[in-house]
N, C-alpha and C. Protein backbone atom coordinates (compact mmCIF):
# COMPACT_ATOMS: atom_id res chain seq x y z
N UNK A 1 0.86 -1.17 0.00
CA UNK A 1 0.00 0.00 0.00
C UNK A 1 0.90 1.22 0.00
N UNK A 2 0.37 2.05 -0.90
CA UNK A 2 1.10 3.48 -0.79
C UNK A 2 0.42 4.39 0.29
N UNK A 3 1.14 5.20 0.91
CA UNK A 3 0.54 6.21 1.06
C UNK A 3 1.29 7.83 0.54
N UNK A 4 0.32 9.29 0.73
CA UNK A 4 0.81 10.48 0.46
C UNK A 4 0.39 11.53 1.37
N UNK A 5 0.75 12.11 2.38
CA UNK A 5 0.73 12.65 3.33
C UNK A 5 0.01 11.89 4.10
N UNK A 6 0.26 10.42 4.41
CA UNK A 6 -0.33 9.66 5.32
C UNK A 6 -1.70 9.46 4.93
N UNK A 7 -2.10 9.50 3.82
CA UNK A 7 -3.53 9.10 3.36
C UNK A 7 -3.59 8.50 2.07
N UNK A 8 -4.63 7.45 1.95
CA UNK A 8 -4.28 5.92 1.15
C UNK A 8 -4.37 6.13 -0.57
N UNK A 9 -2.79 5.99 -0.95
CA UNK A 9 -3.24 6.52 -2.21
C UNK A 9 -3.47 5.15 -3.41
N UNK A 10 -2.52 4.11 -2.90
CA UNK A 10 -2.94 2.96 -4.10
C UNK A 10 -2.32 1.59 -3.17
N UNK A 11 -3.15 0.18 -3.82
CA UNK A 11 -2.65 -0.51 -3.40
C UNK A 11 -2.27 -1.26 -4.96
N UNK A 12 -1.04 -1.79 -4.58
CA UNK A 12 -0.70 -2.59 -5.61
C UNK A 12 0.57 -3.95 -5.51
N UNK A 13 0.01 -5.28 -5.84
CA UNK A 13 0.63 -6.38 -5.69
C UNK A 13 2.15 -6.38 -5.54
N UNK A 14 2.85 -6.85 -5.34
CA UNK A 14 4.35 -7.27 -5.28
C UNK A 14 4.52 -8.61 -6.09
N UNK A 15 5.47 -8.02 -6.91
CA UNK A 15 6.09 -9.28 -7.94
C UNK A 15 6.97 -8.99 -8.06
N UNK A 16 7.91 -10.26 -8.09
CA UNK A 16 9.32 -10.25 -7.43
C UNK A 16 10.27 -9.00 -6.49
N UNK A 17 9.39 -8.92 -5.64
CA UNK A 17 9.55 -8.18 -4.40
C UNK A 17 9.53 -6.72 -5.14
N UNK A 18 8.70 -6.48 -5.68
CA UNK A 18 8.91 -4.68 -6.24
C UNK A 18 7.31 -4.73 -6.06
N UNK A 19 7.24 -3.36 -6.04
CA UNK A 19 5.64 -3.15 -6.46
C UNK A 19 5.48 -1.19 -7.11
N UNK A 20 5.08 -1.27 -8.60
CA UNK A 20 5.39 -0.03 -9.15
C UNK A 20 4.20 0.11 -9.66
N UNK A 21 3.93 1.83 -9.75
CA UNK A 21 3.05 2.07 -10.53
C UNK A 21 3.19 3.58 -10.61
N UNK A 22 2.53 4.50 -11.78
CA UNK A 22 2.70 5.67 -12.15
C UNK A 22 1.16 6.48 -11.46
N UNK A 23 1.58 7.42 -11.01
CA UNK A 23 0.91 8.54 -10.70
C UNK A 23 0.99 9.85 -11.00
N UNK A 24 0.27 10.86 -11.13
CA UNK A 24 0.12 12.49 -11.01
C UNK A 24 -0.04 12.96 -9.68
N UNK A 25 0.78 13.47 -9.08
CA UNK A 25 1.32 13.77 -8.12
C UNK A 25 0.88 14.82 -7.49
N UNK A 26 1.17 15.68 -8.63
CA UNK A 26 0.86 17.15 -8.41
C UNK A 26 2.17 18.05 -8.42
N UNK A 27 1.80 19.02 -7.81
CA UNK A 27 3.55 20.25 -8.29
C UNK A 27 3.98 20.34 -6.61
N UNK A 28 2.97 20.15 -5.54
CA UNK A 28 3.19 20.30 -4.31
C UNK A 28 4.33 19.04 -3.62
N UNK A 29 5.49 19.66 -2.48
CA UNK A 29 6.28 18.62 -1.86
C UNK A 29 4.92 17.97 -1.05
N UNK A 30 5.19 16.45 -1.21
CA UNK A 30 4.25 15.45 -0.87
C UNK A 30 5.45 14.73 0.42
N UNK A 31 4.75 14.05 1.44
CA UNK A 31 5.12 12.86 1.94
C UNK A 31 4.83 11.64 1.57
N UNK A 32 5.86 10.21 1.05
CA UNK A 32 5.30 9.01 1.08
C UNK A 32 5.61 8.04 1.56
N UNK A 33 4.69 7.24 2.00
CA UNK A 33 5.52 5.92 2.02
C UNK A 33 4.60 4.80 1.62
N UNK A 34 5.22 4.12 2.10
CA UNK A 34 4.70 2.14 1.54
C UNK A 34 5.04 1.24 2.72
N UNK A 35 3.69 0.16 2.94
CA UNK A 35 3.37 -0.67 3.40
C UNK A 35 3.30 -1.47 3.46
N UNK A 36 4.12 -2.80 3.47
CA UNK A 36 4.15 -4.07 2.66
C UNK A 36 3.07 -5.06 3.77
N UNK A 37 2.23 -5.51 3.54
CA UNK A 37 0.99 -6.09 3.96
C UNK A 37 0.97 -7.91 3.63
N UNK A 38 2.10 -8.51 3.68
CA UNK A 38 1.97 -10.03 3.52
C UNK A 38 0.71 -10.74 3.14
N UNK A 39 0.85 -11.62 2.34
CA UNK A 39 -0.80 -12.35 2.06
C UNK A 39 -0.63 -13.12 3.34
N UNK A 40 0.95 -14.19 3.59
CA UNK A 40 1.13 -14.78 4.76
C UNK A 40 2.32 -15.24 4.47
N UNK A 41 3.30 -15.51 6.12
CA UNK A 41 4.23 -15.72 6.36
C UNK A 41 5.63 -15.02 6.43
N UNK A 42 5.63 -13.95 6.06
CA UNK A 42 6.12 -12.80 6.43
C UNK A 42 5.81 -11.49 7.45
N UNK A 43 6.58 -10.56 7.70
CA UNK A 43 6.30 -9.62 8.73
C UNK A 43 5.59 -8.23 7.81
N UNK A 44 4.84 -7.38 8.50
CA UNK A 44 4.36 -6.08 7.88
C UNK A 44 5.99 -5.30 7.95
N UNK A 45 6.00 -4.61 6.00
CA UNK A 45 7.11 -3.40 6.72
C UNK A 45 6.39 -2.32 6.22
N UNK A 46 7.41 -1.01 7.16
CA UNK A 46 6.35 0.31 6.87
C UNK A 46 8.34 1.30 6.63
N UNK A 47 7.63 1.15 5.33
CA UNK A 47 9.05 2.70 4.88
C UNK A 47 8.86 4.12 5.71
N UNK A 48 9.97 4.37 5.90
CA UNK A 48 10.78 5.71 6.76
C UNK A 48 10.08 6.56 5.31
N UNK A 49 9.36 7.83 5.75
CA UNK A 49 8.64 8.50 4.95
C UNK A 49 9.86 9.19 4.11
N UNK A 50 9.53 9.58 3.07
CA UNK A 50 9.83 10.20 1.59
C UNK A 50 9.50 11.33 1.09
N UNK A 51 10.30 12.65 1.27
CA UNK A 51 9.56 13.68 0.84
C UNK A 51 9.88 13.84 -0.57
N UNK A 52 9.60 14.13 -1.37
CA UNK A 52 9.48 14.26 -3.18
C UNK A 52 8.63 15.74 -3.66
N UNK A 53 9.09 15.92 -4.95
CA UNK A 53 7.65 16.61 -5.96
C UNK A 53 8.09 16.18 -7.27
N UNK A 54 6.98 16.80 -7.95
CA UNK A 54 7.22 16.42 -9.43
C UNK A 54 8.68 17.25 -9.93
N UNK A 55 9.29 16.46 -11.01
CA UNK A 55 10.58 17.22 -11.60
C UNK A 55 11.70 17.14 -10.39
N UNK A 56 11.72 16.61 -9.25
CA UNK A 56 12.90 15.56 -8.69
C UNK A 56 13.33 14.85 -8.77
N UNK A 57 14.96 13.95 -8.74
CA UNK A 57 15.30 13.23 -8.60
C UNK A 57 14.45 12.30 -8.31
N UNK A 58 14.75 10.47 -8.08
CA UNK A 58 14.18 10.17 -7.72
C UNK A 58 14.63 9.44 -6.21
N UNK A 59 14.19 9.29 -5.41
CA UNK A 59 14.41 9.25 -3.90
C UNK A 59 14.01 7.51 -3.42
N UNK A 60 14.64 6.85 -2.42
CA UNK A 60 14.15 5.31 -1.86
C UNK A 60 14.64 5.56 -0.40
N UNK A 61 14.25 4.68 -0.10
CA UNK A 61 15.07 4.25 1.57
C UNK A 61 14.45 3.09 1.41
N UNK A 62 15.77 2.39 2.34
CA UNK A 62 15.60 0.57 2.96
C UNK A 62 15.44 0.92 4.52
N UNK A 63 14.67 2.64 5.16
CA UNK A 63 14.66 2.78 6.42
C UNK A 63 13.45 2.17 7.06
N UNK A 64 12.76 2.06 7.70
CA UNK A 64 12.23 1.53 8.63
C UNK A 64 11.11 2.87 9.51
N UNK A 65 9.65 2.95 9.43
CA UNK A 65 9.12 3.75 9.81
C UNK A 65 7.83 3.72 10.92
N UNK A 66 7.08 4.07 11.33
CA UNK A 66 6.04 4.17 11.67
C UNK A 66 5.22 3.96 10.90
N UNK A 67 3.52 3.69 10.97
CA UNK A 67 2.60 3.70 10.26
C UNK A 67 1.91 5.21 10.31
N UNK A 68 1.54 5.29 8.75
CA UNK A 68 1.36 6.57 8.32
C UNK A 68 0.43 7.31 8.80
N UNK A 69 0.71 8.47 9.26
CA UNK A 69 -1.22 9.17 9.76
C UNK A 69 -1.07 10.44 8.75
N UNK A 70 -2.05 10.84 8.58
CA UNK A 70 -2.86 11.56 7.92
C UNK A 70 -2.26 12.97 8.33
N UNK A 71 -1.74 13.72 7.36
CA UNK A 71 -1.40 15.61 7.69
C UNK A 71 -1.49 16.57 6.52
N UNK A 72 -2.86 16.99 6.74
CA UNK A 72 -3.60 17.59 5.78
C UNK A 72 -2.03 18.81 5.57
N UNK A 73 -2.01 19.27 4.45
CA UNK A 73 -0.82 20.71 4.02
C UNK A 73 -2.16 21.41 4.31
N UNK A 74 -2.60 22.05 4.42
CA UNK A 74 -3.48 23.18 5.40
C UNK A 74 -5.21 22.96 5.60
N UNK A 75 -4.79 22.93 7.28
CA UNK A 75 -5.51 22.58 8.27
C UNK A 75 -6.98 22.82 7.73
N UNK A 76 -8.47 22.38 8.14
CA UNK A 76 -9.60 22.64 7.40
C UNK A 76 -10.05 24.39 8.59
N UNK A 77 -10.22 24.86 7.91
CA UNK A 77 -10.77 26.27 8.85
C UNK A 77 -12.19 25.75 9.95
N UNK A 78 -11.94 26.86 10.76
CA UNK A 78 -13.49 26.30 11.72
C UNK A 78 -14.84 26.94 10.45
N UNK A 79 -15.63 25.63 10.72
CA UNK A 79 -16.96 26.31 10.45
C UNK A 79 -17.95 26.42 10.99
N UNK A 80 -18.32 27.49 10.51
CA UNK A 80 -20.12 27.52 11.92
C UNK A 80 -21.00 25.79 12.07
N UNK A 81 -21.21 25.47 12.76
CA UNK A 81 -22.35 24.87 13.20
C UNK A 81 -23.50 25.19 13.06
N UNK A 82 -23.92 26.55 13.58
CA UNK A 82 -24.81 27.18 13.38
C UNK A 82 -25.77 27.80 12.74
N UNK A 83 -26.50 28.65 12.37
CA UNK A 83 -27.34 29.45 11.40
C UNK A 83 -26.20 30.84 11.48
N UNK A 84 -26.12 30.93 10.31
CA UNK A 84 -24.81 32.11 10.45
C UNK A 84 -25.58 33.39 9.02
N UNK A 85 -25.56 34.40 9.90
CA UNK A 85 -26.00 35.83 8.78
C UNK A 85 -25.18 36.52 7.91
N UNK A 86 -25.06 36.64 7.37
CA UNK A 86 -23.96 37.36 6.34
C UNK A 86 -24.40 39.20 6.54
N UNK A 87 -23.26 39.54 6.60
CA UNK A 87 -23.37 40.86 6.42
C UNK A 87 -23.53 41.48 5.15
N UNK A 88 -22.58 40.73 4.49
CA UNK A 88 -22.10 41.02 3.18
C UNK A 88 -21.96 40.21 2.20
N UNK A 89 -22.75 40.05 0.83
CA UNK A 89 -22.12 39.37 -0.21
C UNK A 89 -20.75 39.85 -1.15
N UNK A 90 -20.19 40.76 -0.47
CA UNK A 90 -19.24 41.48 -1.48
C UNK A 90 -17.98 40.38 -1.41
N UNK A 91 -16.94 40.33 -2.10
CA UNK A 91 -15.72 39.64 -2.44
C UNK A 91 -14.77 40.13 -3.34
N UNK A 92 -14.01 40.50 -3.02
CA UNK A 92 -12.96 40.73 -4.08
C UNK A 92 -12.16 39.83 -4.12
N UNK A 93 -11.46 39.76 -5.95
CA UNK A 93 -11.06 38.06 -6.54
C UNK A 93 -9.56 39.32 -6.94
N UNK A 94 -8.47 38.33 -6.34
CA UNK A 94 -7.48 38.81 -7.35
C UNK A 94 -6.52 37.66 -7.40
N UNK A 95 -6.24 37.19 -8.79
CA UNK A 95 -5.54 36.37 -9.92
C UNK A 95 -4.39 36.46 -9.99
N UNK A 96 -2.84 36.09 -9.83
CA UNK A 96 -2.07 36.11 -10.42
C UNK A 96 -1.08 35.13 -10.86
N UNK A 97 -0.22 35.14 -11.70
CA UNK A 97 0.44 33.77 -12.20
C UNK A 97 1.44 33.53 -11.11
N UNK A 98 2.42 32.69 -11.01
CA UNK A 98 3.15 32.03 -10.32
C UNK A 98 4.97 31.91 -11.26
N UNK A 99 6.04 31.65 -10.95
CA UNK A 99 6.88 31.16 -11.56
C UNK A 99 6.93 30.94 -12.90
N UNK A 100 6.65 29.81 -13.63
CA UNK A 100 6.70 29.89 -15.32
C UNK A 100 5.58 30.01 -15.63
N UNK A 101 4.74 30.82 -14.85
CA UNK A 101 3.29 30.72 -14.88
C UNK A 101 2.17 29.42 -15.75
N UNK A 102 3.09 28.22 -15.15
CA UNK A 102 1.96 27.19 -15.14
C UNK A 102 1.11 27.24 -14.54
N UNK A 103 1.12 27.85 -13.15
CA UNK A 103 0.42 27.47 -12.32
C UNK A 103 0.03 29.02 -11.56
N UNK A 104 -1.74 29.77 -11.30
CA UNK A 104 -2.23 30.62 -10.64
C UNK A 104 -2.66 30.62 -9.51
N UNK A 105 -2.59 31.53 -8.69
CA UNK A 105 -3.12 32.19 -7.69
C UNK A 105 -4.46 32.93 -7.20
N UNK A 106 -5.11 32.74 -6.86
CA UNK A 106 -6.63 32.78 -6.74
C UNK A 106 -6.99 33.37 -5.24
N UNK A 107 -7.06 35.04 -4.87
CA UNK A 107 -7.10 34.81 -3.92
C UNK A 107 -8.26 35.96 -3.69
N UNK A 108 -9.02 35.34 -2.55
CA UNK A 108 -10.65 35.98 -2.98
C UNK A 108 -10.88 36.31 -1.04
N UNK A 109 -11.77 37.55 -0.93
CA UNK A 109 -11.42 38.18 0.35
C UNK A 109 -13.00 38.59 0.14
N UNK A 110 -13.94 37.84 0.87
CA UNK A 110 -14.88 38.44 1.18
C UNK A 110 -14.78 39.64 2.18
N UNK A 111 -15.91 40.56 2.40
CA UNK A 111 -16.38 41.48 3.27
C UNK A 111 -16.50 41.22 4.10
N UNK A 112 -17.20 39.68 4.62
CA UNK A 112 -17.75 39.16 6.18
C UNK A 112 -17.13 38.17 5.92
N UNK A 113 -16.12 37.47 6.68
CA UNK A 113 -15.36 36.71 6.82
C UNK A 113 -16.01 35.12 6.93
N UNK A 114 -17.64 35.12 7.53
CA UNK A 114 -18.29 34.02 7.99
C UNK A 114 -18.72 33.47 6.56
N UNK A 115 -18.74 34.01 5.25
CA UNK A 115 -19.19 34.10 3.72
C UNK A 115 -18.48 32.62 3.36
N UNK A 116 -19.24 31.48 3.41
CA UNK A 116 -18.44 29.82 2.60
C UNK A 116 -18.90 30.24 0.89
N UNK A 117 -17.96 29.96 0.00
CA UNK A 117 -18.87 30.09 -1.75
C UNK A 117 -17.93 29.01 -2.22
N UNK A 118 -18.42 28.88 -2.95
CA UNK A 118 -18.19 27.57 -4.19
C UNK A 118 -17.17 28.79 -5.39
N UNK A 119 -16.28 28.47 -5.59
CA UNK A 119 -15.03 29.06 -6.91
C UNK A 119 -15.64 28.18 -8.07
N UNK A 120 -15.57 28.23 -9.06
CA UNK A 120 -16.10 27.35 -10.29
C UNK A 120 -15.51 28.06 -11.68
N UNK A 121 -15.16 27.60 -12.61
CA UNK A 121 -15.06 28.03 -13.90
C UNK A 121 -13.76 27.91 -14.40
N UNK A 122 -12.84 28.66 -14.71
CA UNK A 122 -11.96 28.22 -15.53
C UNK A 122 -10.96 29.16 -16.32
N UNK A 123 -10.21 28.31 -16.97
CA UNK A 123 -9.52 29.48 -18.27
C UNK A 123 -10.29 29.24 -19.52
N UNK A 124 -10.87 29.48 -20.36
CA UNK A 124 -11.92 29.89 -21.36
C UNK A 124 -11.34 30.41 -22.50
N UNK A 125 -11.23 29.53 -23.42
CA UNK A 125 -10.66 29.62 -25.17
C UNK A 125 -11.81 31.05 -25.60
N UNK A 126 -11.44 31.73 -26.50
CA UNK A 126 -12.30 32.71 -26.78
C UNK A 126 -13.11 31.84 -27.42
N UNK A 127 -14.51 31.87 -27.64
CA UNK A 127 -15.74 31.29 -28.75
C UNK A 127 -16.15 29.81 -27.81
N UNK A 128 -15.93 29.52 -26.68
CA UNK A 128 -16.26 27.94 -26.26
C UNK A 128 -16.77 28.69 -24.66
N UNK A 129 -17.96 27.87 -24.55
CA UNK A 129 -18.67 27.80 -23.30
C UNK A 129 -17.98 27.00 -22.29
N UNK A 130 -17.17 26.34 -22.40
CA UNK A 130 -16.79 25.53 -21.44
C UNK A 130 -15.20 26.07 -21.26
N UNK A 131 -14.59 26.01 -20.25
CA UNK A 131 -13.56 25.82 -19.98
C UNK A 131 -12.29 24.61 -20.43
N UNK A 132 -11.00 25.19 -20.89
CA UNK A 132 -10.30 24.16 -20.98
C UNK A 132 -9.70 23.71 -20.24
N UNK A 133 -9.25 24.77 -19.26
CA UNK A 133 -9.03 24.48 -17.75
C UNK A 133 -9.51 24.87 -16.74
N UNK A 134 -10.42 23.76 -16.18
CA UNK A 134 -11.09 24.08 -14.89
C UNK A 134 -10.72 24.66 -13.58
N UNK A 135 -11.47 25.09 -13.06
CA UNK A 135 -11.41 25.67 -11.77
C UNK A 135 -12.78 25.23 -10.85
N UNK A 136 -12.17 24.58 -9.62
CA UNK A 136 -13.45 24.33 -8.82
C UNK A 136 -12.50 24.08 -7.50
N UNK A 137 -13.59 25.22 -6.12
CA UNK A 137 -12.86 24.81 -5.02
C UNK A 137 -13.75 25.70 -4.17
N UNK A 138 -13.37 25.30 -3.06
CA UNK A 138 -14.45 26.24 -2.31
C UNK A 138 -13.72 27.00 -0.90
N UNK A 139 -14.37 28.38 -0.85
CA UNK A 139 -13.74 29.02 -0.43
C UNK A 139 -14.51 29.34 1.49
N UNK A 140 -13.84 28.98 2.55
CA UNK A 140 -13.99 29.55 3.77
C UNK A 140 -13.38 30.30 4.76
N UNK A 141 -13.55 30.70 5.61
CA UNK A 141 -12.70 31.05 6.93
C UNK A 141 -11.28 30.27 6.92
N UNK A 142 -10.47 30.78 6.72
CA UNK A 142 -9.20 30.23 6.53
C UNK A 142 -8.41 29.72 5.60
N UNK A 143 -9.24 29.34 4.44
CA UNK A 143 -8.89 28.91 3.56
C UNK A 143 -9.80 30.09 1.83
N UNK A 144 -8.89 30.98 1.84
CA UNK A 144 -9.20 32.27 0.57
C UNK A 144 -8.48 32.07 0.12
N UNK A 145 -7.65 31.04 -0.38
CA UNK A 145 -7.15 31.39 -1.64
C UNK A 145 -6.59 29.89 -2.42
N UNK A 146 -6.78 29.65 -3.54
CA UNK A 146 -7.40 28.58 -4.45
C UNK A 146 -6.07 28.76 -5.28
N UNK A 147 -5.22 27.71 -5.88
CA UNK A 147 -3.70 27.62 -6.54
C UNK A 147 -4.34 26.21 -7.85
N UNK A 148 -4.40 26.71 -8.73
CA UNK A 148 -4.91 26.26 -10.03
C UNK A 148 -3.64 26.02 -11.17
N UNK A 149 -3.63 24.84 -11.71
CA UNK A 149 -2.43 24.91 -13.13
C UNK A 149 -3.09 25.46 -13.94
N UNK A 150 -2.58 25.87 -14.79
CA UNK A 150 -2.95 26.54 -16.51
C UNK A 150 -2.12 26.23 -17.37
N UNK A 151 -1.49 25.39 -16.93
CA UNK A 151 -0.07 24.35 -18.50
C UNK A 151 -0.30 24.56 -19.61
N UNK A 152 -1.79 24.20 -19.45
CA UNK A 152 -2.02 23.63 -21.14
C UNK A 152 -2.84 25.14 -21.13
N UNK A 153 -2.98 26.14 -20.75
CA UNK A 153 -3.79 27.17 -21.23
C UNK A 153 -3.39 28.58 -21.04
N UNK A 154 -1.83 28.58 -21.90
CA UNK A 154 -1.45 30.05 -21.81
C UNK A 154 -1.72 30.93 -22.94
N UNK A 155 -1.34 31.70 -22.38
CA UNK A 155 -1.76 32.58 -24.12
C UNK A 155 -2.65 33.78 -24.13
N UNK A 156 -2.72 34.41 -24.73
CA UNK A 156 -3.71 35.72 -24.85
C UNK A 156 -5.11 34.77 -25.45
N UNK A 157 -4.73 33.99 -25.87
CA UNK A 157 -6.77 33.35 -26.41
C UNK A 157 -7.26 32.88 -24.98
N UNK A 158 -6.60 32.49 -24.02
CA UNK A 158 -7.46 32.39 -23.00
C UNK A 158 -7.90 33.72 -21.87
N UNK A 159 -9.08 33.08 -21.20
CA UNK A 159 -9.74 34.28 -20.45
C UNK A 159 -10.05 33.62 -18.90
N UNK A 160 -9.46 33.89 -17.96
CA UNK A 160 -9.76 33.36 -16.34
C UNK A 160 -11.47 33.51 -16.51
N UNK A 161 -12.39 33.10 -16.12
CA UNK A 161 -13.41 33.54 -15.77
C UNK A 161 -13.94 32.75 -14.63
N UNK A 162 -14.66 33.00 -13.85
CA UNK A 162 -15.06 32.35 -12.26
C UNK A 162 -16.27 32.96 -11.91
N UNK A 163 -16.64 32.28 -11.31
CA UNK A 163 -17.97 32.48 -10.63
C UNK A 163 -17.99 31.77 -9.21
N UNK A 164 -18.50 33.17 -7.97
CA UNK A 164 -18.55 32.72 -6.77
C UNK A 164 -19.88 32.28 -6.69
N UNK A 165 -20.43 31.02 -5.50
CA UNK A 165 -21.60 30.37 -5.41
C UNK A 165 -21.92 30.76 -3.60
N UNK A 166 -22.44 31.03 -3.01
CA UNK A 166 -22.52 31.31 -1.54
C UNK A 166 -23.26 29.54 -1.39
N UNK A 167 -22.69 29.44 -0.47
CA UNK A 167 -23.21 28.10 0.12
C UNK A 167 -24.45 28.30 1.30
N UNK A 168 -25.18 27.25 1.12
CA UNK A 168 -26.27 27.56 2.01
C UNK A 168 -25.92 27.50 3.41
C-alpha cells in the first residue's frame, strides 16, 4: 500500500519483491511511504517517509518507519455549526500567475469573513462555453485562496473567468 501525506493513495501487488506504478502527483512537496501487507508468512514493513515533488530526482530508503497518519498541508478552517447571517455578499477576486506561470493564484477576500462560496469556472478559449481548464474549489474562513495549473492554457486566447456560489 502506498501512502501520500499519510492518506491511502494505491494498493498494488508485489512481484518479485517490487511493487510499481505511475501517478500524477501534483507540483506540491508530498510525503510518502509504503506498506508491505503479507498475504502470509512474512512480517508487515512500513518505509521511513519520503519527501518528493514532481521534476525531482528520484528518492528510496531501505529505512524503517512508523505507520502513516494523515497531515492535511493546510488545516480545514473552523466552520459555523450554526445558522450564520452574512453581512455582506461582497468579495474581491485577485488572480495572479506564479513562476513559469503554469500554475495561478486565486485569492478571494470576502467582506464578512463568515461568507463559505463555491469558486467554479476556468480558463476559457475565446468562442467555447466551457472551460479548458477548470477551476473548482471552495472558499472559507481560513482557507481564501485557491492555486490552479494553466499548463495547457497560456496565451492571450485564454480568459480566467469564475464564478462565486454562496453556500447555504
Amino acid at each position: 500500500m502506498f501512502y501520500i501525506d499519510g492518506y491511502h493513495l494505491a494498493e498494488i501487488p508485489v512481484t518479485g519483491g517490487k511493487a510499481t506504478w505511475s501517478e500524477m502527483i501534483g507540483s506540491h512537496t508530498s510525503s510518502f511511504q509504503a506498506v508491505f501487507v503479507p498475504a502470509q508468512g512474512a512480517a508487515r514493513w512500513i518505509s521511513a517517509p519520503l519527501t518528493s515533488s514532481t521534476g525531482q530526482t528520484a528518492v528510496s530508503t531501505t529505512n524503517t518507519g512508523q505507520f502513516p497518519t494523515e497531515t492535511p498541508d493546510t488545516p480545514a478552517g473552523d466552520f459555523s455549526t450554526g445558522e450564520v447571517t452574512v453581512s455582506s455578499r461582497d468579495v474581491s477576486v485577485n488572480a495572479h500567475t506564479q513562476g513559469d506561470g503554469n500554475r495561478v493564484t486565486i485569492d478571494t477576500k470576502p467582506a464578512d469573513d463568515s461568507l463559505i462560496y463555491n469558486i467554479t469556472g476556468g480558463f476559457y478559449e475565446e468562442g467555447y462555453d466551457e472551460p479548458t481548464c477548470a477551476v473548482d474549489g471552495v472558499s472559507g474562513p481560513g482557507r481564501r485562496t485557491l492555486e490552479v495549473s494553466r499548463e495547457y492554457c497560456k496565451g492571450d486566447e485564454y480568459t480566467l473567468r469564475i464564478t462565486l456560489e454562496p453556500q447555504s
